[in-house]
C-alpha atoms as a PDB file:
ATOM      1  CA  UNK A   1       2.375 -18.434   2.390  1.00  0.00           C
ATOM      2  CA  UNK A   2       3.069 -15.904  -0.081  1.00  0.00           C
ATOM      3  CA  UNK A   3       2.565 -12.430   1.102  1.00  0.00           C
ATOM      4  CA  UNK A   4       2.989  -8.614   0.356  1.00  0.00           C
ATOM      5  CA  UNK A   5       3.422  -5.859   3.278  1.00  0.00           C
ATOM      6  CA  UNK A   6       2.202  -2.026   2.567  1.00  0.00           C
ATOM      7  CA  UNK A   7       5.507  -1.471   0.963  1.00  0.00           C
ATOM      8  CA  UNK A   8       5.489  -3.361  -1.562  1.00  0.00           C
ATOM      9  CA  UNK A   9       8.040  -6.092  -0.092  1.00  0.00           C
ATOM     10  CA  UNK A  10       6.967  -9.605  -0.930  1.00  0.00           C
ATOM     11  CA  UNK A  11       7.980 -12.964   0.552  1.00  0.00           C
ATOM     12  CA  UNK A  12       7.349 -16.282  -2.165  1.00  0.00           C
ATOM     13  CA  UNK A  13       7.783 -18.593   0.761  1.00  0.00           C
ATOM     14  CA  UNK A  14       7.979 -22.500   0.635  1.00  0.00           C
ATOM     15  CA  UNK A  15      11.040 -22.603  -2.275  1.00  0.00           C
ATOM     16  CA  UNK A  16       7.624 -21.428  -5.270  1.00  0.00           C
ATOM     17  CA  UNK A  17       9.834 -19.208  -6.939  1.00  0.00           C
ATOM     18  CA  UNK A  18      12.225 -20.658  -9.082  1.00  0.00           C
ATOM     19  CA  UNK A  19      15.197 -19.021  -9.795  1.00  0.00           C
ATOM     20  CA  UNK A  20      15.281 -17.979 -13.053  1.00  0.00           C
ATOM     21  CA  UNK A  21      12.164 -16.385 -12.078  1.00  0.00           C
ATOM     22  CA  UNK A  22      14.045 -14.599  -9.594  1.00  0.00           C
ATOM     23  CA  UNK A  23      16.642 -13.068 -12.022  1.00  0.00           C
ATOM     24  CA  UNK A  24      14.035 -12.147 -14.419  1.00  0.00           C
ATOM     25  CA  UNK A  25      12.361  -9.993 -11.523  1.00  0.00           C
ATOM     26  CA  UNK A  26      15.489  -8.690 -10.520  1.00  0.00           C
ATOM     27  CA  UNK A  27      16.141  -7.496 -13.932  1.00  0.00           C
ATOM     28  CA  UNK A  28      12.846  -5.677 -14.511  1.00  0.00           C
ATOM     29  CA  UNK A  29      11.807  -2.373 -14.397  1.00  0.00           C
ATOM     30  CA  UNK A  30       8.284  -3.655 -13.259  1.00  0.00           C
ATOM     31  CA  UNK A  31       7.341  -7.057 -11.258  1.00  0.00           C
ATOM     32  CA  UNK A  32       3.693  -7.730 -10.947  1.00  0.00           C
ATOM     33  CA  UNK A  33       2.503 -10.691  -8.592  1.00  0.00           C
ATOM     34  CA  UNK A  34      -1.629 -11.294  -8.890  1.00  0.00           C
ATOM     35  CA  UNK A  35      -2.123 -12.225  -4.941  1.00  0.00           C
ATOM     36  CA  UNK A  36      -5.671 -12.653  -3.345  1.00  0.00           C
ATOM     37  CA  UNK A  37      -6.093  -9.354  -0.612  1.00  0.00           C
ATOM     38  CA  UNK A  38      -6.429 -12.431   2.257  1.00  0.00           C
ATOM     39  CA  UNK A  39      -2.142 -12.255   1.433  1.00  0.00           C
ATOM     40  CA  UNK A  40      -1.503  -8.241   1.848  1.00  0.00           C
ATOM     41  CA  UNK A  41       0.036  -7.891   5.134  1.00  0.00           C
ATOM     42  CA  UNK A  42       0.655  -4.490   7.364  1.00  0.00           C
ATOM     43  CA  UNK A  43       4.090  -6.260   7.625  1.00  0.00           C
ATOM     44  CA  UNK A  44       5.317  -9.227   6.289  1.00  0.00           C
ATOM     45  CA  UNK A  45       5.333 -12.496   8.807  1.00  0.00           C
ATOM     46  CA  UNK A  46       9.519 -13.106  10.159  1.00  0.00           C
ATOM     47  CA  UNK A  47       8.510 -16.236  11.469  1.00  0.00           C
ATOM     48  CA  UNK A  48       8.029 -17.284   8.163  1.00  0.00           C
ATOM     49  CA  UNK A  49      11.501 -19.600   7.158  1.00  0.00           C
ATOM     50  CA  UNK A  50      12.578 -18.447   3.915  1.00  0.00           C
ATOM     51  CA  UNK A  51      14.458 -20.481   0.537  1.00  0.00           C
ATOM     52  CA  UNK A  52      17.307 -19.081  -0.793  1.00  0.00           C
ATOM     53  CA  UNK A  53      17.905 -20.843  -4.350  1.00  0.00           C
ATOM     54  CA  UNK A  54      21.805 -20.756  -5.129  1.00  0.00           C
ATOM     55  CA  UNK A  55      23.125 -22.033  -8.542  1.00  0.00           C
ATOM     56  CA  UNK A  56      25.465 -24.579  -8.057  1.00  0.00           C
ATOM     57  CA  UNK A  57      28.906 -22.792  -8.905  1.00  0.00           C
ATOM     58  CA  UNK A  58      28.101 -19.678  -6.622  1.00  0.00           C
ATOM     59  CA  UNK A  59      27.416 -21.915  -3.910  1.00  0.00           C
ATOM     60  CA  UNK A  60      30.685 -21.214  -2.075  1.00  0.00           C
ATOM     61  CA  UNK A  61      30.374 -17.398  -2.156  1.00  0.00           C
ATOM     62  CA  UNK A  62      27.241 -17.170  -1.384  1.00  0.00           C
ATOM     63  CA  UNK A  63      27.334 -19.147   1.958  1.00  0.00           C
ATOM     64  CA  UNK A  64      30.169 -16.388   2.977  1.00  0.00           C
ATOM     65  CA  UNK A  65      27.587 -13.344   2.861  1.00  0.00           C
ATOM     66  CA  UNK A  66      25.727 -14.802   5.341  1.00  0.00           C
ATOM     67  CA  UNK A  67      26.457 -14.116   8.864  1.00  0.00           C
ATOM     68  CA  UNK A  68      28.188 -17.119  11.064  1.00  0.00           C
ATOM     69  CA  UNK A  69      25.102 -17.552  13.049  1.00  0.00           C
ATOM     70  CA  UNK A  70      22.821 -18.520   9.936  1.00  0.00           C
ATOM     71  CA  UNK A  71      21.134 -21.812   9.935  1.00  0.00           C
ATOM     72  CA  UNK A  72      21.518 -23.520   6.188  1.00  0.00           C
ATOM     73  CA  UNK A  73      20.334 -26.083   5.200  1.00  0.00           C
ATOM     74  CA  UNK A  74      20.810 -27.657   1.869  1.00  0.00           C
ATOM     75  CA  UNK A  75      18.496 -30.032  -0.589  1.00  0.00           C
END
C-alpha cells in the first residue's frame, strides 16, 4: 500500500519502486508522487514490511548499517 503521512514522508511498499527510481528521487530537488487522498495517512502504517533494493556490489556494506536484530531477507 503506498502511502503519504502529513509530513510529507512516503512509504512505496511491496518492492514498486525500482531503484533507479530511487536514486533519481534522491537526487532531486523536487519528487512528486500522484496518490489517490484514500492513501494520505495522519501517520504512515509501521506494520507495513518494507523492501530495501541493494545493488549487487554494495550488498556487503549495506547489510552492516543495519542493526543485529534486523530480519533480511533476500530474493
Amino acid at each position: 500500500m503506498h502511502s503519504i503521512d502529513q509530513n510529507f514522508n512516503a512509504l512505496k511498499s511491496g518492492g514498486g519502486i525500482h531503484i533507479f527510481e530511487k536514486i533519481a528521487a534522491e537526487n532531486s530537488k523536487e519528487y512528486i508522487l500522484l496518490l489517490p487522498k484514500e492513501h494520505f495517512k495522519e501517520v504512515l502504517n509501521p506494520a507495513v514490511p518494507l523492501c530495501i533494493a541493494v545493488i549487487p556490489n554494495c550488498i556487503e556494506t549495506s547489510i552492516k548499517m543495519y542493526p543485529k536484530n534486523t530480519r533480511l531477507k533476500q530474493d
